[in-house]
Structures are given as structure tokens and as C-alpha cells.
C-alpha atoms as a PDB file:
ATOM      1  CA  UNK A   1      83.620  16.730 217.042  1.00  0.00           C
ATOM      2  CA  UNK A   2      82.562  18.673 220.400  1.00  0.00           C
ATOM      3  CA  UNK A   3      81.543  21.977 218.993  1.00  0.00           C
ATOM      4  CA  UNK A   4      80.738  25.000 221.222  1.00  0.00           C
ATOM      5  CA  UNK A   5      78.962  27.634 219.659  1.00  0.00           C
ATOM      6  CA  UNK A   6      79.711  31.447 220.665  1.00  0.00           C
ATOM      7  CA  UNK A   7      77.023  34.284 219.662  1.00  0.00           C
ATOM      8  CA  UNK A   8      78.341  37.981 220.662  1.00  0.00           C
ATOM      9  CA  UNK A   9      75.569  40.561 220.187  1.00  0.00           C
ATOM     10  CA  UNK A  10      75.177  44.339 221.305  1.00  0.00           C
ATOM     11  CA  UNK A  11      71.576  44.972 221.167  1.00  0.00           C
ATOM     12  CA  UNK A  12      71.940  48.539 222.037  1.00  0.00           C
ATOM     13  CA  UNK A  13      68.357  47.874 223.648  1.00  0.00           C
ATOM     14  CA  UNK A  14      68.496  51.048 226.205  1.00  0.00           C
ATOM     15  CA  UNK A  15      66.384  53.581 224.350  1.00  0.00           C
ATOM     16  CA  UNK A  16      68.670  56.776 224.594  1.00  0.00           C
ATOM     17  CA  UNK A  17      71.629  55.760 221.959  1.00  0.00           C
ATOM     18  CA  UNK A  18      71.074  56.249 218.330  1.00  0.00           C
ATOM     19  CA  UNK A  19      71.428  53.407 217.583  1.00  0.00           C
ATOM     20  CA  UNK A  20      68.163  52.277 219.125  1.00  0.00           C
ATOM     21  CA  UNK A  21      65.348  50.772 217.024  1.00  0.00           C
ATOM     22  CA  UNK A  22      62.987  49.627 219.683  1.00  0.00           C
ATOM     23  CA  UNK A  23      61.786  45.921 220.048  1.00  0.00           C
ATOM     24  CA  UNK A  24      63.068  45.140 216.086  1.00  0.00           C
ATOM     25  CA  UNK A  25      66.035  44.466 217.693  1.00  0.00           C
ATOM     26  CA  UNK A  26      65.063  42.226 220.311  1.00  0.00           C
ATOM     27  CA  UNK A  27      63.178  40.030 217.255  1.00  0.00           C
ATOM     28  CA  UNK A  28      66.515  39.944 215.270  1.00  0.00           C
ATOM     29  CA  UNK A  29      68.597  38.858 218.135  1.00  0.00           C
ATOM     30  CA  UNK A  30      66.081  35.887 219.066  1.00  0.00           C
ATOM     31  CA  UNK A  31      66.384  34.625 215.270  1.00  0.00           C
ATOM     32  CA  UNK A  32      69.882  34.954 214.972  1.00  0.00           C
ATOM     33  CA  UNK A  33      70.206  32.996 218.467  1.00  0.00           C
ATOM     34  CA  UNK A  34      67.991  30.568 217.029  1.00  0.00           C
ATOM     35  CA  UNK A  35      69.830  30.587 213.611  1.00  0.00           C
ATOM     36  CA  UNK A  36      73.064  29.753 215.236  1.00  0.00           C
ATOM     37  CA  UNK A  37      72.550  27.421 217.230  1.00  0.00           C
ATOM     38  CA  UNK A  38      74.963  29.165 219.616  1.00  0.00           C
ATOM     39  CA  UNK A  39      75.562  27.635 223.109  1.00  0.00           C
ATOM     40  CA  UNK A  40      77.117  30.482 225.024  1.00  0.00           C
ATOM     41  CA  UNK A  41      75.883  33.716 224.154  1.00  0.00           C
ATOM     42  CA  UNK A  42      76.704  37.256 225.388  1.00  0.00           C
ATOM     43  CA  UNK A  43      74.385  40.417 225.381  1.00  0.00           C
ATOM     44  CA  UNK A  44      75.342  43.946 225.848  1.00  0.00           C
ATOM     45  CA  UNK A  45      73.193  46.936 226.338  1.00  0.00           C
ATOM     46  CA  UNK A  46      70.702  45.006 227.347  1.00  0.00           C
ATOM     47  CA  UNK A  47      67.308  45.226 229.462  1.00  0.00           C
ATOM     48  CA  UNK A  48      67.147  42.759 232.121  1.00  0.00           C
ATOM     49  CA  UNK A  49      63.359  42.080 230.590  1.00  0.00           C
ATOM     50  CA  UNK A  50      65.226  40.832 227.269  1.00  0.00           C
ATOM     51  CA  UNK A  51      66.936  37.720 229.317  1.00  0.00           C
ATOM     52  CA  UNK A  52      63.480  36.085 229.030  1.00  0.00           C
ATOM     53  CA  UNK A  53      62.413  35.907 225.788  1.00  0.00           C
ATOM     54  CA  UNK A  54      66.454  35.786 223.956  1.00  0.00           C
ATOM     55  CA  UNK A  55      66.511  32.623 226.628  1.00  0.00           C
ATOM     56  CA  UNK A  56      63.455  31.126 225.013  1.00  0.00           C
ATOM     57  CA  UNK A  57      65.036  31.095 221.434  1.00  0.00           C
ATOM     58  CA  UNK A  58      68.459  29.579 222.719  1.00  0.00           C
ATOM     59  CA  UNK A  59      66.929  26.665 224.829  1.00  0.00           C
ATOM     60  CA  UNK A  60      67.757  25.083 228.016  1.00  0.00           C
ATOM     61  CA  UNK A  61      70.279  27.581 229.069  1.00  0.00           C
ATOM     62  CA  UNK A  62      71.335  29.413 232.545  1.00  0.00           C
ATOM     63  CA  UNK A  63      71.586  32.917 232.525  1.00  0.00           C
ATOM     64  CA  UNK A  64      73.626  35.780 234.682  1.00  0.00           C
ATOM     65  CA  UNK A  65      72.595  39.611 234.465  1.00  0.00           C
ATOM     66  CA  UNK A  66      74.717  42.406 235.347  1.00  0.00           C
ATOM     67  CA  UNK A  67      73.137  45.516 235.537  1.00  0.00           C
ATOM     68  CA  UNK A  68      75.699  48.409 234.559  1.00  0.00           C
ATOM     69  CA  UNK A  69      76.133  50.978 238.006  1.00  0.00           C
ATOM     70  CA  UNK A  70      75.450  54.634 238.710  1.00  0.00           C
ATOM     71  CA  UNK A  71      78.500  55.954 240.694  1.00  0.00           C
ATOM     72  CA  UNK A  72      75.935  56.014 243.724  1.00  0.00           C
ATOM     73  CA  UNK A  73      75.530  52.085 243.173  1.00  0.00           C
ATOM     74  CA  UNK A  74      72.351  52.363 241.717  1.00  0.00           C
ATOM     75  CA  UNK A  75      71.930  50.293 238.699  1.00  0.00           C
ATOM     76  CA  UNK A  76      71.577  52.390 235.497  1.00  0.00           C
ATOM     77  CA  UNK A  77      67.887  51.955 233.974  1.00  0.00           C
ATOM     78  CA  UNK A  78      66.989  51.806 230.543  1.00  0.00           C
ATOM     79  CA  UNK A  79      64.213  54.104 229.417  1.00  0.00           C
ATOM     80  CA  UNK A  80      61.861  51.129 229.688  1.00  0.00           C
ATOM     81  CA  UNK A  81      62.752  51.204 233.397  1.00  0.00           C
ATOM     82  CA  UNK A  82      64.040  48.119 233.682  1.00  0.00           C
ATOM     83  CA  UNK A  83      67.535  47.671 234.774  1.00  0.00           C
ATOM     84  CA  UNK A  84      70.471  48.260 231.974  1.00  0.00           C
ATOM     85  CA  UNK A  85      73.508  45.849 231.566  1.00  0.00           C
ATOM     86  CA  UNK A  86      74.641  42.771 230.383  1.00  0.00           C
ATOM     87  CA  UNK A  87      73.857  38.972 230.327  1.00  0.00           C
ATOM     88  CA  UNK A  88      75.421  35.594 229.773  1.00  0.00           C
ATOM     89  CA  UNK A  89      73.521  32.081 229.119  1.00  0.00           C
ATOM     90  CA  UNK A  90      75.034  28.965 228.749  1.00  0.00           C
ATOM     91  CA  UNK A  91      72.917  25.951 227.832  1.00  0.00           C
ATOM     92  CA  UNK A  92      72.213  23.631 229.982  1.00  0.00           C
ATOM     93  CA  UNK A  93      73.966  20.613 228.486  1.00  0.00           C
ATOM     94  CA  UNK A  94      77.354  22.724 229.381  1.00  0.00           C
ATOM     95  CA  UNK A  95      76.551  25.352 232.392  1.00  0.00           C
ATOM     96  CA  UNK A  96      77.547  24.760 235.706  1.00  0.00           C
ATOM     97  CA  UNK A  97      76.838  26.455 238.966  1.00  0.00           C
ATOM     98  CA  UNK A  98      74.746  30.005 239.689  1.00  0.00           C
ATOM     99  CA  UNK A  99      76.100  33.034 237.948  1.00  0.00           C
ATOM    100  CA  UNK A 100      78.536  35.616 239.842  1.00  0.00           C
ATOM    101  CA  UNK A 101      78.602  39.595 238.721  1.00  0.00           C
ATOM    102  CA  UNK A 102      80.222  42.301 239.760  1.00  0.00           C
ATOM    103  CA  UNK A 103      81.476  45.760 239.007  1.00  0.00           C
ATOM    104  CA  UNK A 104      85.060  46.672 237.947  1.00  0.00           C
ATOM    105  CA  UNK A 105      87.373  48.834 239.889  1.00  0.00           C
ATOM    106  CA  UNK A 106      88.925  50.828 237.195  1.00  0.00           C
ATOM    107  CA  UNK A 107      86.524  52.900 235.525  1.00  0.00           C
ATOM    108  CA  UNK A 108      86.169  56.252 233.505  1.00  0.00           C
ATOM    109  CA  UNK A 109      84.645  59.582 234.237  1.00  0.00           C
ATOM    110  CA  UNK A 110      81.430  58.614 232.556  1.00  0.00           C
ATOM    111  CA  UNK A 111      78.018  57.913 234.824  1.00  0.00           C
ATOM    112  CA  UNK A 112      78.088  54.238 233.583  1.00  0.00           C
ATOM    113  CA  UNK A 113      80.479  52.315 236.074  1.00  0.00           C
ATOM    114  CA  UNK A 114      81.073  48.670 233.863  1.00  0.00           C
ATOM    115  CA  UNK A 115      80.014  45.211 235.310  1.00  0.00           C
ATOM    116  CA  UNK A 116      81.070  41.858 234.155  1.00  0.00           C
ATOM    117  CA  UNK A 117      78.576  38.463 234.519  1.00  0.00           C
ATOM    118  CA  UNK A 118      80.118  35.131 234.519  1.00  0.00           C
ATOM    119  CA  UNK A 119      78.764  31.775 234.524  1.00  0.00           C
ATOM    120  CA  UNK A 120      81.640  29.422 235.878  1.00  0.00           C
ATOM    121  CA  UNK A 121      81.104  25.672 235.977  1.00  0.00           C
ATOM    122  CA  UNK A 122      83.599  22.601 235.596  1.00  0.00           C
ATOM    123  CA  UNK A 123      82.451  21.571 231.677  1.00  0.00           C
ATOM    124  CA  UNK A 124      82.414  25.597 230.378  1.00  0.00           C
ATOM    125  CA  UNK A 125      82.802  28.676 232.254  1.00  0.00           C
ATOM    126  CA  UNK A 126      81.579  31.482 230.079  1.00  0.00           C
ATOM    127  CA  UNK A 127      81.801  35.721 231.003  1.00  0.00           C
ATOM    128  CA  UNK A 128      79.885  38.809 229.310  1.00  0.00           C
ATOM    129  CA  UNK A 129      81.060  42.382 229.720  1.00  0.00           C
ATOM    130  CA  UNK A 130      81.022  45.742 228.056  1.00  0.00           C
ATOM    131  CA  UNK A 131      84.188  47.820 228.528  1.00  0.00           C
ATOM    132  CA  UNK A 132      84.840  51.581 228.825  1.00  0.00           C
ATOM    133  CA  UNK A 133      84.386  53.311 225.531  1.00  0.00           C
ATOM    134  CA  UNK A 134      85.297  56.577 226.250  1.00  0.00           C
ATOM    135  CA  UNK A 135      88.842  55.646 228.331  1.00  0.00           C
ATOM    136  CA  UNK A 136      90.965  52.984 226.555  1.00  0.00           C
ATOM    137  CA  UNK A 137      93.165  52.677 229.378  1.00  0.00           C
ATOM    138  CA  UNK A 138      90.046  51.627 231.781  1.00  0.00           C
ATOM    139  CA  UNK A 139      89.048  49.377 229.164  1.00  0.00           C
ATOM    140  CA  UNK A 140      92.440  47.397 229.247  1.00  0.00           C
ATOM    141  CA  UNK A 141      92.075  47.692 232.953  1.00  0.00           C
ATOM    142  CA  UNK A 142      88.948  46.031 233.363  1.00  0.00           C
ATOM    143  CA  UNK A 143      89.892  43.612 230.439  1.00  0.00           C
ATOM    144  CA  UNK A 144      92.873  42.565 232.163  1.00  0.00           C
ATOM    145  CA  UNK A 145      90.741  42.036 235.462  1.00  0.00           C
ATOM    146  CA  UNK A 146      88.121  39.700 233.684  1.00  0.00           C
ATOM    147  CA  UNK A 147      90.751  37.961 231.720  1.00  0.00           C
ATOM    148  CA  UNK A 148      92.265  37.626 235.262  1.00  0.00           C
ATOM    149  CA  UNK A 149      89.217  35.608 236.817  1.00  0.00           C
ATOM    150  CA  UNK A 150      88.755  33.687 233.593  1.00  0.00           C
ATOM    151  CA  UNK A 151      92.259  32.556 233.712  1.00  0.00           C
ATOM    152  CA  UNK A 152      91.220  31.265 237.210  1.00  0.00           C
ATOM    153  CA  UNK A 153      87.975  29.231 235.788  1.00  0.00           C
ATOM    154  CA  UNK A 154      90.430  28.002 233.248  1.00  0.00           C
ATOM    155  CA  UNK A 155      92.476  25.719 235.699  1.00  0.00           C
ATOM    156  CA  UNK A 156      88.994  24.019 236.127  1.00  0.00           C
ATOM    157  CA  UNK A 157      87.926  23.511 232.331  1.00  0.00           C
ATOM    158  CA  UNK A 158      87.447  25.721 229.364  1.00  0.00           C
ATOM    159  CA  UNK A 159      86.473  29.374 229.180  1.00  0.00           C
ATOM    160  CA  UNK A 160      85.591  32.191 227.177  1.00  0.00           C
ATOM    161  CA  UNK A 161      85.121  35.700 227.882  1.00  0.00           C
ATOM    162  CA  UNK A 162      82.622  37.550 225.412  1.00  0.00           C
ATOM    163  CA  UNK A 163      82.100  41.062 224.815  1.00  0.00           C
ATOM    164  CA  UNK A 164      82.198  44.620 223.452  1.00  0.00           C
ATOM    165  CA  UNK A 165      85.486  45.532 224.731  1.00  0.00           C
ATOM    166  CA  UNK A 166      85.680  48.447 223.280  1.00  0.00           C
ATOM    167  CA  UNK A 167      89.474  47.687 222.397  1.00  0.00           C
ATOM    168  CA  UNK A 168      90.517  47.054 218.810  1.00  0.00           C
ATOM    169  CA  UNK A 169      93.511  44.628 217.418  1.00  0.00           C
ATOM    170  CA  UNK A 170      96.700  46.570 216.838  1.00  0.00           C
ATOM    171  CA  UNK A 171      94.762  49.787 218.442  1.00  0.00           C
ATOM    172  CA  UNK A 172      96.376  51.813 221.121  1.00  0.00           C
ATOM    173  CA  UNK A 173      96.014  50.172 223.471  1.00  0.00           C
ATOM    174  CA  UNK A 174      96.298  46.864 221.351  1.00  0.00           C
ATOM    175  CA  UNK A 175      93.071  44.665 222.632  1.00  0.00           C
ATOM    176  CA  UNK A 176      95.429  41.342 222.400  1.00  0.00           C
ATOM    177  CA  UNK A 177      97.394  43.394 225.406  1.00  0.00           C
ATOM    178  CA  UNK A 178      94.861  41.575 227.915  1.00  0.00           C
ATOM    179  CA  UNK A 179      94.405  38.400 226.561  1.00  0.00           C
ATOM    180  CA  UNK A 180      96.979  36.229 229.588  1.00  0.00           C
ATOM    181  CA  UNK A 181      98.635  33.061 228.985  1.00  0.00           C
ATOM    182  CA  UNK A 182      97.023  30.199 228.083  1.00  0.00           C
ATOM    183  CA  UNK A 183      94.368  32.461 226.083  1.00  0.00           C
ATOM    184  CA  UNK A 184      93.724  33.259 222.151  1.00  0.00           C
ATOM    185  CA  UNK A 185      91.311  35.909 220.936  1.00  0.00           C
ATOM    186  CA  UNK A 186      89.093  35.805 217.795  1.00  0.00           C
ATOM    187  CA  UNK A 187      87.886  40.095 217.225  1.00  0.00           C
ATOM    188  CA  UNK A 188      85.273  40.773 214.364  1.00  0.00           C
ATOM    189  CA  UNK A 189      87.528  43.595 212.873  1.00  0.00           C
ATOM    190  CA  UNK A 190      86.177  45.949 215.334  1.00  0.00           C
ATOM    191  CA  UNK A 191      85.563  46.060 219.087  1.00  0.00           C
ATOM    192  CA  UNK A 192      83.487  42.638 219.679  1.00  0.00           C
ATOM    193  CA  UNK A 193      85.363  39.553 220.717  1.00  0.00           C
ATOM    194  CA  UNK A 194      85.489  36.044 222.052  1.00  0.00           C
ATOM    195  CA  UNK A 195      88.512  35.142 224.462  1.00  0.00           C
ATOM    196  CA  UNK A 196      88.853  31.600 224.926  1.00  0.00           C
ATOM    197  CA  UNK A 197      91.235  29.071 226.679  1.00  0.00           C
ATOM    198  CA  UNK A 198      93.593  27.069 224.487  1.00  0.00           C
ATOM    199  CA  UNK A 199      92.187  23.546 225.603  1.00  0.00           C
ATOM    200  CA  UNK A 200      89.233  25.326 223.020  1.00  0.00           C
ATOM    201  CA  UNK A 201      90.231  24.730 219.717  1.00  0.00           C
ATOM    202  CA  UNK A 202      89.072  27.711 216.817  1.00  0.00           C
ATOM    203  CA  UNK A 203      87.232  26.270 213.910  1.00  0.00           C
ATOM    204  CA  UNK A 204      85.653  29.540 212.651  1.00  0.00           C
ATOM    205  CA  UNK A 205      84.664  33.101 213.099  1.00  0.00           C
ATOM    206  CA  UNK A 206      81.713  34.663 211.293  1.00  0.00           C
ATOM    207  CA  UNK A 207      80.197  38.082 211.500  1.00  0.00           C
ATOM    208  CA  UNK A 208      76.063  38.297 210.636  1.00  0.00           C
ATOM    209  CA  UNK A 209      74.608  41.187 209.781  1.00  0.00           C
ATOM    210  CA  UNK A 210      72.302  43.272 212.296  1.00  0.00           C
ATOM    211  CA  UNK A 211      72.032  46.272 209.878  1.00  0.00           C
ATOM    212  CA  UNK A 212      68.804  48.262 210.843  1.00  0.00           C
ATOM    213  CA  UNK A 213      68.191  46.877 214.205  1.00  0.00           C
ATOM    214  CA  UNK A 214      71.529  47.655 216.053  1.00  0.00           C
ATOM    215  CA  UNK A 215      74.975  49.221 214.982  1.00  0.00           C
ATOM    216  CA  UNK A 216      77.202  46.367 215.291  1.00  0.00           C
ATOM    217  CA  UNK A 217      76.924  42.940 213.577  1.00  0.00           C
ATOM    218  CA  UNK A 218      76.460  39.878 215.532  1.00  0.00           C
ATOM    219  CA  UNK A 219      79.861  37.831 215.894  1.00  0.00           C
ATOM    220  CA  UNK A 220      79.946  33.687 215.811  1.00  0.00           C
ATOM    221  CA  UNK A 221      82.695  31.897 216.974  1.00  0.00           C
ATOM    222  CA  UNK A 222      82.960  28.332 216.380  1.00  0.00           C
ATOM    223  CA  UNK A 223      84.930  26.353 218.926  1.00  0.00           C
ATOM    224  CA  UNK A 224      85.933  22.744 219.569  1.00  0.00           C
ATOM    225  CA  UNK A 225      86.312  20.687 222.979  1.00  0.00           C
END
């Protein structure tokens, strides 16, 4: 069997949430990406100096950063300095083309306007993003506009969309409320989840613990071609 491999993680690597723990985290998310095996994997609140080394411990793999925007344009920073957003990799043996980011049109009042990252490409095409969390109706916004260019990669081959959506199952509004036709989603009981075209068949989804290096767990996906 095909298997495809999806690793969700929010490293909450920018330095001014409390949920930071400094580099620990970084060292947990590089064995858990190692662990897994995972071929696509997604990572929010992220420095754009983590794509390196979280590359090395996945392999072969092409990678798209996002940074997150100030309202000016500006990308946000993380107190390292480095720029603060999100990042995709595929491995090699699936990706396809360069990477394409942008930022979404419906945001909230907050200073952080949301980005997406996708990595399209004719065997997998594979997106990262981290939704609104203080405005649920942005969130479904932007959800629906990802879910809108996946559904467009989809006509080519399979795709996932991967994130923090900040959206739960049955919540108001209900996070399955952006998946579109010819999409399932697989949630980890919260806000984290994997979107994924139904030419992908779902053989598993398991949460791993992250407990004392970031405040949400690390969610697998198992997936068939």
C-alpha cells in the first residue's frame, strides 16, 4: 500500500506566548518528525530559522514559508528576529513544483494578518496555515479560501490542507463547514486538522504528546494513494 504520512505540529516557537519553552521545542519536533516518518508536514508558529534543521530530520523534502503579516505588510518577527509564520515540506519522492504563499483577505482586528503556504505538484499538493483565533467567522473565511485553492490542486492529484484552524468539530462555526466537495477532514479533538481529497484514502489518526515543549500535541494522519 501507498502510504502518505501527515505530521501537524504548532511549535509555538515565537518567544512571546506562554506557551513558549525555547529551543526544547524545536528538539521535540525534529524527533517526532523523525519518529513518524511523516511525508508532508505542517508547522505553525514557526521561525523561518526552524525550516532548516526540522528539514534535516524529515529528509529529502521541499519546503514553503509564509511569514504571518503586520497590517503595514511587514512580516511579523519572532523575538529571535527572524521572521514568524508557517511552513510546509513535502519530501521529495512526492513534491512537485516551487512553493506559492500568500496572505488571506478576511482577517480579524488582531496585528497578525494570517498567511497560507502551499506546495502544489501533480503526485501531492500539500498547504499549511494558521487561522484566526480570536474571530471564528475570519477563520471559516480564510478556511473556506484555502479549501478553495486546494480544491483546485485537487483536479490535478491529491491534496491536503494542514493546520491550526482554530475551528473545532460541531463548534460554532462547525470546522467541517469549510471542508468543499470532494474533501474529508480528520481533527485531533481540538483545533488541529488534516483536510484531504477523497482519491486519499484514511487509514489512521494519532495524536503524540508534546507536553512541556508546546501546548498542543502533535497530530498524525495516516493516508493511502
Amino acid at each position: 500500500t501507498d502510504t502518505v504520512r501527515v505530521l501537524q505540529l504548532n511549535i509555538c516557537h515565537g518567544g512571546w506566548a506562554d506557551c513558549f519553552t525555547g529551543e526544547r521545542v524545536t528538539a521535540k519536533a525534529a524527533s517526532v518528525i523523525a519518529a513518524s516518518r511523516a511525508q508532508v508536514v505542517s508547522v505553525n508558529e514557526a521561525c523561518s530559522n526552524d525550516v532548516e534543521p526540522l528539514r534535516s530530520a524529515m529528509g529529502p523534502a521541499r519546503t514553503m514559508f509564509a511569514a504571518a503579516q503586520l497590517p503595514t505588510g511587514e512580516p511579523v518577527l519572532c523575538l529571535n528576529g527572524r521572521e514568524y509564520g508557517n511552513f510546509i515540506m513535502v519530501a521529495e519522492s512526492l513534491a512537485g513544483g516551487p512553493g506559492v504563499h500568500g496572505r488571506f483577505t478576511a482577517q480579524d482586528r488582531s496585528d497578525e494578518m494570517r498567511s497560507w503556504a502551499c506546495l502544489p505538484g501533480a503526485v501531492l499538493s500539500a498547504c499549511t496555515t494558521h487561522l484566526s483565533a480570536y474571530d471564528s467567522t475570519a477563520a471559516l473565511a480564510q478556511c473556506r479560501d484555502l479549501l478553495t485553492r486546494a480544491a483546485g490542486y485537487a483536479v490535478t492529484g491529491p491534496t491536503v490542507v494542514v493546520g491550526d484552524i482554530n475551528l473545532r468539530y460541531r463548534g460554532r462555526p462547525n470546522v467541517q463547514d469549510c471542508a468543499p466537495a470532494g474533501f474529508y477532514r480528520k481533527g485531533d479533538g481540538s483545533v488541529q486538522h488534516v483536510f484531504a481529497s477523497n482519491d486519499l484514502g484514511f487509514i489512521a489518526g494519532t495524536a503524540i504528546d508534546m507536553s512541556g515543549t508546546t501546548d498542543h500535541p502533535a497530530w498524525l494522519v495516516t493516508l493511502t494513494r
